[in-house]
PDB file of N, CA and C in Angstrom:
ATOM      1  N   UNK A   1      75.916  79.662 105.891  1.00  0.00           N
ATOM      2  CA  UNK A   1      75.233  80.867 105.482  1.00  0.00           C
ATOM      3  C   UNK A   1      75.393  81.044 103.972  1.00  0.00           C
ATOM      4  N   UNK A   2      74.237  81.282 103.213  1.00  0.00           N
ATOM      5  CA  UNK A   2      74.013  81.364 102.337  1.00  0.00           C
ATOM      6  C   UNK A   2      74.772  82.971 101.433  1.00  0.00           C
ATOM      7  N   UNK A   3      75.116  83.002 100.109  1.00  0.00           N
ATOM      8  CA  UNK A   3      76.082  83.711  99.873  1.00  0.00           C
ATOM      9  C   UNK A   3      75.045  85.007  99.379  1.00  0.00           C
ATOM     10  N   UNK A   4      74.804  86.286  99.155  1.00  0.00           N
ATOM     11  CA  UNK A   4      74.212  87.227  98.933  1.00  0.00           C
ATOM     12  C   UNK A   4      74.206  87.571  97.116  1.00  0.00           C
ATOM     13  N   UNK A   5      73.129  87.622  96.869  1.00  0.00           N
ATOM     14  CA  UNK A   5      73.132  87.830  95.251  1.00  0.00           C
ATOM     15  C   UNK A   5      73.770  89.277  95.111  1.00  0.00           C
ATOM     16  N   UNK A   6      73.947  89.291  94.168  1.00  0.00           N
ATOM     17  CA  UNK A   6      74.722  91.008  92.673  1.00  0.00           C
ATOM     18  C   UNK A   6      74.292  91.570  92.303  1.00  0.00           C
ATOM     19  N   UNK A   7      73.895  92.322  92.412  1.00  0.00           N
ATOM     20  CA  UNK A   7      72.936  93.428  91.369  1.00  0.00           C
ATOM     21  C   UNK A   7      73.644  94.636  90.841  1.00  0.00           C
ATOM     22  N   UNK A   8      73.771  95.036  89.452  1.00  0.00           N
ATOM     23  CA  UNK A   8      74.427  95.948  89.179  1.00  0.00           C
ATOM     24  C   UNK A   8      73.560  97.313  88.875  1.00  0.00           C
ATOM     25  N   UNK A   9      73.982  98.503  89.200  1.00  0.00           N
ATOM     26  CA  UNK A   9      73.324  99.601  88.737  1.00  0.00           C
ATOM     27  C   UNK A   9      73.623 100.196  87.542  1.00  0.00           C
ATOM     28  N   UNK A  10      72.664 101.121  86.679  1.00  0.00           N
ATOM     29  CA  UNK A  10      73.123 101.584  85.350  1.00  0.00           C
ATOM     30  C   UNK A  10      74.200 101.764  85.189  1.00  0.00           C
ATOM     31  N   UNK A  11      74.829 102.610  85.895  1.00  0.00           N
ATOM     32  CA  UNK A  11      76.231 103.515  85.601  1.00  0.00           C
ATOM     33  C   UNK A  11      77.297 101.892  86.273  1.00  0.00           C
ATOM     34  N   UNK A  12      77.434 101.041  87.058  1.00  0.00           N
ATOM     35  CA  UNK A  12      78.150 100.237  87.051  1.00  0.00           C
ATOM     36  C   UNK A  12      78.097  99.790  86.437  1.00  0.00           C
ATOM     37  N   UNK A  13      77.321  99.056  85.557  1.00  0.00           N
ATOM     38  CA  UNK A  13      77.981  98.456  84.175  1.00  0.00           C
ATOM     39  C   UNK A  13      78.226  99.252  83.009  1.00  0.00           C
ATOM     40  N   UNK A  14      77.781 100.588  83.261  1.00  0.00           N
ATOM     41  CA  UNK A  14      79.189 101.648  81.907  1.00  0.00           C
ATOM     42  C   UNK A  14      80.389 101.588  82.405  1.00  0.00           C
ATOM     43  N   UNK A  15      80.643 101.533  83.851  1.00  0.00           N
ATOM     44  CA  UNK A  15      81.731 101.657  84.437  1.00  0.00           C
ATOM     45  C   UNK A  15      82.266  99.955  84.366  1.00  0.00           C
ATOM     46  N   UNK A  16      81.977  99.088  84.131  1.00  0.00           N
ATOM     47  CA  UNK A  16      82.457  98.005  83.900  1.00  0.00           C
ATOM     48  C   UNK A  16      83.041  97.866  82.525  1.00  0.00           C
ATOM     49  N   UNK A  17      82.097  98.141  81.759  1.00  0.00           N
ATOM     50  CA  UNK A  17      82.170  97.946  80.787  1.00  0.00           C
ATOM     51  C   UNK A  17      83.614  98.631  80.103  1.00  0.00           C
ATOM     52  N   UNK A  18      83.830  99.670  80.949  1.00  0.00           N
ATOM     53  CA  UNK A  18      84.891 100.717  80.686  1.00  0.00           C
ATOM     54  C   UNK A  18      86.503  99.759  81.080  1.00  0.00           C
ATOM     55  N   UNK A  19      86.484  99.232  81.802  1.00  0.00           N
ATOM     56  CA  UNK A  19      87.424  98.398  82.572  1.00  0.00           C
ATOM     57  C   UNK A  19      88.023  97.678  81.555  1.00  0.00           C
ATOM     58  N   UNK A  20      89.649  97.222  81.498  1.00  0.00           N
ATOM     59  CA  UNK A  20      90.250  96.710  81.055  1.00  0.00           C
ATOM     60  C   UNK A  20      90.008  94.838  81.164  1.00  0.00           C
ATOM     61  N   UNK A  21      90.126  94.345  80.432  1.00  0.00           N
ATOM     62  CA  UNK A  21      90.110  92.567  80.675  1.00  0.00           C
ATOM     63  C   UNK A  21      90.095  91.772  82.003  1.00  0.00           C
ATOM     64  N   UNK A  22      91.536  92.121  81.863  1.00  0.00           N
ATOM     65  CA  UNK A  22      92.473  91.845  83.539  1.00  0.00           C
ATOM     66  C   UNK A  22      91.611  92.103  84.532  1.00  0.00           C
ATOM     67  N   UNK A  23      90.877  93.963  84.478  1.00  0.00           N
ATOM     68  CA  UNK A  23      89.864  93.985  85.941  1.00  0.00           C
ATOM     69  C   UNK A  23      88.979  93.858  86.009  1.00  0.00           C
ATOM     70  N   UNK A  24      87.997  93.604  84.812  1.00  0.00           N
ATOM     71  CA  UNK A  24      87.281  92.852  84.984  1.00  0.00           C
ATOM     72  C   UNK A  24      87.320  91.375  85.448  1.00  0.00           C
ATOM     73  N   UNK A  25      88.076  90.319  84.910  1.00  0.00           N
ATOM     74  CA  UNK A  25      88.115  88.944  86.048  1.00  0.00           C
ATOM     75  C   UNK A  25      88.488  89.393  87.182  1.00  0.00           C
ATOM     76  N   UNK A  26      89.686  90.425  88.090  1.00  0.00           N
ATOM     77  CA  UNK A  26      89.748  90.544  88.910  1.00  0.00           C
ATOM     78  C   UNK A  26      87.994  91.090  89.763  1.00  0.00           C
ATOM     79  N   UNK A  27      87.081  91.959  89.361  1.00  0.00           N
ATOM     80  CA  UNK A  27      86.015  92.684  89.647  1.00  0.00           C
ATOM     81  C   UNK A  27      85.132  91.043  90.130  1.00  0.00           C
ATOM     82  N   UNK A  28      85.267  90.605  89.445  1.00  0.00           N
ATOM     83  CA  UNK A  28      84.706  89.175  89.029  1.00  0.00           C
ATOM     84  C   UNK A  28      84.636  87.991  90.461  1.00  0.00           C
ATOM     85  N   UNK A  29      86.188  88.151  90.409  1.00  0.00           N
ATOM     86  CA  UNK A  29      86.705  87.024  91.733  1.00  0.00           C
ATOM     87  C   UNK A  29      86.338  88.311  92.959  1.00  0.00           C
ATOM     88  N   UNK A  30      86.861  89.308  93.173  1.00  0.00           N
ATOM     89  CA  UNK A  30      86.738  89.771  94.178  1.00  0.00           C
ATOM     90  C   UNK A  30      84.828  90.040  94.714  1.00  0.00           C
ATOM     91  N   UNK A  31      84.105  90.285  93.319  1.00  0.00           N
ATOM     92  CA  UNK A  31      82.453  89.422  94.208  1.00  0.00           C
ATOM     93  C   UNK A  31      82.210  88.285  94.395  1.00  0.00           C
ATOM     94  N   UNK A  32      82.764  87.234  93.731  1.00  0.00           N
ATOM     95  CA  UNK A  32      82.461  86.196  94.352  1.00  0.00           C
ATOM     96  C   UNK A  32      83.240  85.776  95.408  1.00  0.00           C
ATOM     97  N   UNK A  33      84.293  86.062  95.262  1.00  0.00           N
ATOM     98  CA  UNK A  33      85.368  85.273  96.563  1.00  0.00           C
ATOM     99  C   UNK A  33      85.220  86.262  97.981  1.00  0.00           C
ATOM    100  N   UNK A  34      84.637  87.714  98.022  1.00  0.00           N
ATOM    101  CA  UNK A  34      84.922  88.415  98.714  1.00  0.00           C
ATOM    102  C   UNK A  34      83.585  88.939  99.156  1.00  0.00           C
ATOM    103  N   UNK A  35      83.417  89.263  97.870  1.00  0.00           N
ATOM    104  CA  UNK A  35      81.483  90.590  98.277  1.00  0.00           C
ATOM    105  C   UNK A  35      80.386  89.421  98.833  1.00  0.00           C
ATOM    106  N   UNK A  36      80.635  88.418  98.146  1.00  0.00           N
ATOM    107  CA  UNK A  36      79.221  87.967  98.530  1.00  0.00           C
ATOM    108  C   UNK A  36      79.483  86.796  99.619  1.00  0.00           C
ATOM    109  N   UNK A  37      79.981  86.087  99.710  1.00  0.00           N
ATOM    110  CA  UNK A  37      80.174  85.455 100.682  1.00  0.00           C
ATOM    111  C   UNK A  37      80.094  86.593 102.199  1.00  0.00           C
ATOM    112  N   UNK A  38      80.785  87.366 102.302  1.00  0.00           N
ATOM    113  CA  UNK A  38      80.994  88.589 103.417  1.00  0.00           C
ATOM    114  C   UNK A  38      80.854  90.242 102.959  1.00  0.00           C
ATOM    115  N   UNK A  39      79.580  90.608 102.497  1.00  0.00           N
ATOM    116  CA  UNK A  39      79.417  91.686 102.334  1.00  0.00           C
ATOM    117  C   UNK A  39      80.138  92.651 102.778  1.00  0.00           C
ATOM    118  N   UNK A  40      80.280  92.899 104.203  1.00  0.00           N
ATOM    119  CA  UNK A  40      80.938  93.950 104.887  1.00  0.00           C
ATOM    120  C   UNK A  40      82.372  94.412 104.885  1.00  0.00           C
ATOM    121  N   UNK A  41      82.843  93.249 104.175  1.00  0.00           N
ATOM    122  CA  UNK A  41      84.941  93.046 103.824  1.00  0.00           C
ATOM    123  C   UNK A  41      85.283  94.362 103.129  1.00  0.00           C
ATOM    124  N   UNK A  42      84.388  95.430 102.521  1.00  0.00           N
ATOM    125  CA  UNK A  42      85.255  96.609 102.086  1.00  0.00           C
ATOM    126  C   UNK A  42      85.366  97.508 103.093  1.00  0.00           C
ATOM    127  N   UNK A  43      85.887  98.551 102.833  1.00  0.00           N
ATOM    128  CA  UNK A  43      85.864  99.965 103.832  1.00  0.00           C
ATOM    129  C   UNK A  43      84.886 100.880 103.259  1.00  0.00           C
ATOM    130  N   UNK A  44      83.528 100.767 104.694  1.00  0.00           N
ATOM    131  CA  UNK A  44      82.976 101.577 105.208  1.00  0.00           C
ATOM    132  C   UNK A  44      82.891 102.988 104.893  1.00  0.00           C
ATOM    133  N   UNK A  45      82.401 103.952 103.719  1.00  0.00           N
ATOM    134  CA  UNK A  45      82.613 104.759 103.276  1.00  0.00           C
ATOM    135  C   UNK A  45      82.155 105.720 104.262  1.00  0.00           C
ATOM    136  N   UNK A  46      82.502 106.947 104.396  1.00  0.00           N
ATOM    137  CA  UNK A  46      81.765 108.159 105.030  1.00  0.00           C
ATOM    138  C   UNK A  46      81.102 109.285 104.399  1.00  0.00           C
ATOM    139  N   UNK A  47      80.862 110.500 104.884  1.00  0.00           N
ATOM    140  CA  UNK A  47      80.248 111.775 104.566  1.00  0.00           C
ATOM    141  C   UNK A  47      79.039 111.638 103.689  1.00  0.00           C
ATOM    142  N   UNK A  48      79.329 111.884 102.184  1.00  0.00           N
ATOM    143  CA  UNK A  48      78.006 111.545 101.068  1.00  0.00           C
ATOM    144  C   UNK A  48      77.891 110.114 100.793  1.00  0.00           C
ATOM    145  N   UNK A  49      79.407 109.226 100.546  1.00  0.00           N
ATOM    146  CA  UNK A  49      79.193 108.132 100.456  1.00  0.00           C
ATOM    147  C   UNK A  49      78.591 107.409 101.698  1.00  0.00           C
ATOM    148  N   UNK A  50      78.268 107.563 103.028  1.00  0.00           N
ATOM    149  CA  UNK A  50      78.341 107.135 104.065  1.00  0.00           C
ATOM    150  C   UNK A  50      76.921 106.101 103.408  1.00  0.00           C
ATOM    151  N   UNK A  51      77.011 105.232 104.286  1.00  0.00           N
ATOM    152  CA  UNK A  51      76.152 103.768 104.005  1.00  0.00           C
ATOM    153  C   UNK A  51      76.953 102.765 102.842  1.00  0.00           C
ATOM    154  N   UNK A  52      77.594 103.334 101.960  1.00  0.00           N
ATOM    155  CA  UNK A  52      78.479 102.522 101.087  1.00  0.00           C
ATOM    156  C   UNK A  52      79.663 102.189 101.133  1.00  0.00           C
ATOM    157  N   UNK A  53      80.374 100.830 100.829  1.00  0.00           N
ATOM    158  CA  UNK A  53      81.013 100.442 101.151  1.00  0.00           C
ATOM    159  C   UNK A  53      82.178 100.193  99.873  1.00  0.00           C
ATOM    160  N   UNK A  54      83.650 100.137  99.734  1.00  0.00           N
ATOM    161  CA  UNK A  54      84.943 100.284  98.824  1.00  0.00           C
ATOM    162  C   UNK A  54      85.625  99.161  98.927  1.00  0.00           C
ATOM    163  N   UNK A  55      85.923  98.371  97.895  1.00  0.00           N
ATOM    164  CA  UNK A  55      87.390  97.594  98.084  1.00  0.00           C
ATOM    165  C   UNK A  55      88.206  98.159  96.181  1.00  0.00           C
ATOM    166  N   UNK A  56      89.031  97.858  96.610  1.00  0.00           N
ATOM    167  CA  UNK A  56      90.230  98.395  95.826  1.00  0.00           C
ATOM    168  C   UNK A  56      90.349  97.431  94.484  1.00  0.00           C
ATOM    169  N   UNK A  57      90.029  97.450  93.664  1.00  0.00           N
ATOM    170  CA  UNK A  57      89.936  97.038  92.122  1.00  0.00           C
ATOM    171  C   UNK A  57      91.934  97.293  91.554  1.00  0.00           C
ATOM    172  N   UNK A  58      91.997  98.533  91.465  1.00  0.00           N
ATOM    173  CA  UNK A  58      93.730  98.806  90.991  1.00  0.00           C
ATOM    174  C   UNK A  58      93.939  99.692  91.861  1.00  0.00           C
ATOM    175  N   UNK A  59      95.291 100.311  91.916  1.00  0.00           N
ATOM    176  CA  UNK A  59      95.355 101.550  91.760  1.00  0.00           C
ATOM    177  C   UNK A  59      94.697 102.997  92.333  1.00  0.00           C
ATOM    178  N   UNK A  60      93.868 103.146  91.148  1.00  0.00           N
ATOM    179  CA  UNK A  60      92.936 103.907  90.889  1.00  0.00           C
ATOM    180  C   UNK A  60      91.190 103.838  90.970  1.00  0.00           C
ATOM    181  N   UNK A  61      91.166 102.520  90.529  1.00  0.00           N
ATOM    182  CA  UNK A  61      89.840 101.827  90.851  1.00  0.00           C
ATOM    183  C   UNK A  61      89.521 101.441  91.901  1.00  0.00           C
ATOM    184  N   UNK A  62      88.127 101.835  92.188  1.00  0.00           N
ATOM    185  CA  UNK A  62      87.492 101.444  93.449  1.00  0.00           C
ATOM    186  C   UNK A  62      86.107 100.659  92.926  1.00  0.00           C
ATOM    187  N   UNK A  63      85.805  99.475  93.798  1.00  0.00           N
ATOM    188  CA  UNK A  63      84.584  99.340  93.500  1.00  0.00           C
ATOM    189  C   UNK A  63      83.575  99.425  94.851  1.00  0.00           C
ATOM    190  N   UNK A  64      82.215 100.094  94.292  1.00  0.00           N
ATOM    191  CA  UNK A  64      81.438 100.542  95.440  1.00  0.00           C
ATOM    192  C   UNK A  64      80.524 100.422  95.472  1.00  0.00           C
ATOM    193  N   UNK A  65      79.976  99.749  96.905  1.00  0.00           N
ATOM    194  CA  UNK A  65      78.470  99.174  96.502  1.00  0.00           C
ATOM    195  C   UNK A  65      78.032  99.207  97.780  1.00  0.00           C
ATOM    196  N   UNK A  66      76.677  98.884  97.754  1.00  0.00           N
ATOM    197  CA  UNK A  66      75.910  99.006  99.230  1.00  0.00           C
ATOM    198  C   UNK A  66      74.689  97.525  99.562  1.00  0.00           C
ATOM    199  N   UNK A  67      75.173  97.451 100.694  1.00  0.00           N
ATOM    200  CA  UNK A  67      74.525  95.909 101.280  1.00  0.00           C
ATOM    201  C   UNK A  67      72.869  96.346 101.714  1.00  0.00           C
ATOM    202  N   UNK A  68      71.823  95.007 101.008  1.00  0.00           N
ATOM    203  CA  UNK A  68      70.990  95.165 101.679  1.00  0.00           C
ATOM    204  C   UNK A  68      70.497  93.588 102.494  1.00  0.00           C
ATOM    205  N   UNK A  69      70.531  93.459 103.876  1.00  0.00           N
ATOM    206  CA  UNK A  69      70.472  92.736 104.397  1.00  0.00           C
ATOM    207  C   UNK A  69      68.956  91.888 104.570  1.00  0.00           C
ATOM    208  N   UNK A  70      67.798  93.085 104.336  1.00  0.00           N
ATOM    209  CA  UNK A  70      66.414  92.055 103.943  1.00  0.00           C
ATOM    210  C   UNK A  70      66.681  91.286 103.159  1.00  0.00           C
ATOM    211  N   UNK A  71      67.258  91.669 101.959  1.00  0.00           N
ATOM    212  CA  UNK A  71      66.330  90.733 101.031  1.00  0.00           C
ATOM    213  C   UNK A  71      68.528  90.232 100.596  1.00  0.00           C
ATOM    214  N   UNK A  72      69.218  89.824 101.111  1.00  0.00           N
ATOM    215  CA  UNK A  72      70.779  89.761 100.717  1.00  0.00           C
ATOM    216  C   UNK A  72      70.798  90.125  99.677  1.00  0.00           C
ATOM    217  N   UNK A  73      71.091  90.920  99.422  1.00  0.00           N
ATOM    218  CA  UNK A  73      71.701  91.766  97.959  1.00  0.00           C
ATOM    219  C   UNK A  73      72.623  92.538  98.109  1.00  0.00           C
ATOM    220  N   UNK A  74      74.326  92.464  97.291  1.00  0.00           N
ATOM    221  CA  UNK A  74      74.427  93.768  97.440  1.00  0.00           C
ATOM    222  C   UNK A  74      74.561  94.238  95.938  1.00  0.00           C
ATOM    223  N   UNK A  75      74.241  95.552  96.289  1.00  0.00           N
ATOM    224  CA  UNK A  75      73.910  96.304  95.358  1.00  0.00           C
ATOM    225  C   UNK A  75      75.733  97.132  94.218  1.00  0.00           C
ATOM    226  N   UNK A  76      76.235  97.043  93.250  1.00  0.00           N
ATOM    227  CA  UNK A  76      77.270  97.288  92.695  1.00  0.00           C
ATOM    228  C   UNK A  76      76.991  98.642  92.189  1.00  0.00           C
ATOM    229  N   UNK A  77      77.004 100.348  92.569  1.00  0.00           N
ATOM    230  CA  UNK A  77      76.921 101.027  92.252  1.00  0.00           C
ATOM    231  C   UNK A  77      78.048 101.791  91.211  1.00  0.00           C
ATOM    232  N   UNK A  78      79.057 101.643  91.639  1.00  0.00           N
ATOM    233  CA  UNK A  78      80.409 101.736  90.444  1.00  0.00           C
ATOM    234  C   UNK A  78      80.965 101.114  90.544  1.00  0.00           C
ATOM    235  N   UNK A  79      82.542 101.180  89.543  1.00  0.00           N
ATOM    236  CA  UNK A  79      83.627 100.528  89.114  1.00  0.00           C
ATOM    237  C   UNK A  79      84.554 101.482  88.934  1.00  0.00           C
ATOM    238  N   UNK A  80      84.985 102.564  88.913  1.00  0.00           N
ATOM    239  CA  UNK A  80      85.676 103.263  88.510  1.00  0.00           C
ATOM    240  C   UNK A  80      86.654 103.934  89.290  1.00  0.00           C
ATOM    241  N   UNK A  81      87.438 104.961  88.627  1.00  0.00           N
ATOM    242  CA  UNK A  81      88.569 105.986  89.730  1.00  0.00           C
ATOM    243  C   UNK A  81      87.664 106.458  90.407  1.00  0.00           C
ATOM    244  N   UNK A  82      88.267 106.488  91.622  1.00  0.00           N
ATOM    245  CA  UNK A  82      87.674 107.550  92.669  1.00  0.00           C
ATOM    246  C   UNK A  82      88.443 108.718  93.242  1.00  0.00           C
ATOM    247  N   UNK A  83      89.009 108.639  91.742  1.00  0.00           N
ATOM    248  CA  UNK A  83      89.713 110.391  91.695  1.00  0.00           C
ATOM    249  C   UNK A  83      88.951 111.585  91.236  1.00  0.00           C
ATOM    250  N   UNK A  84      87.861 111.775  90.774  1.00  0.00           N
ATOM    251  CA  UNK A  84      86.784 112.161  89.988  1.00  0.00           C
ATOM    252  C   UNK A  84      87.039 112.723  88.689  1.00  0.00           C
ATOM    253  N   UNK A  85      87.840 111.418  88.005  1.00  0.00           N
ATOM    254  CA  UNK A  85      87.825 111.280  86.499  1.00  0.00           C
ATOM    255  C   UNK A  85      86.717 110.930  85.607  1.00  0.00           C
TER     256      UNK A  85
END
């Protein structure tokens, strides 16, 4: 099975861009080694986020994005705390 392309949204790459060195290569390996090969590997967000999906960047960082299975894409909506800093 073929691996699912990246697409980033406006505000994810301010929010990348914002990111330290280090998490960025980590942001890096964890789509390729993780997001795209198996889209579904984060946790399943609920309520407003519901349809989007989280894996853990640091800490504080979350990264969050949403799968589209027509056309394999997933989509990278942020990078940032999801403390609402």
């Amino acid at each position: 099975m073929t691996a699912y392309a990246i697409r980033f949204t406006k505000q994810a790459v301010k929010d990348i861009e914002k990111l330290t060195p280090r998490l960025k290569e980590k942001l890096k390996v964890i789509l390729q080694k993780q997001v795209a090969p198996n889209p579904r590997c984060g946790k399943r967000l609920v309520g407003d986020l519901a349809g989007f999906h989280s894996l853990g960047l640091s800490y504080e960082d979350r990264l969050v994005y949403s799968v589209d299975d027509d056309s394999r894409t997933v989509f990278v909506h942020g990078a940032r705390t999801h403390n609402g800093d």
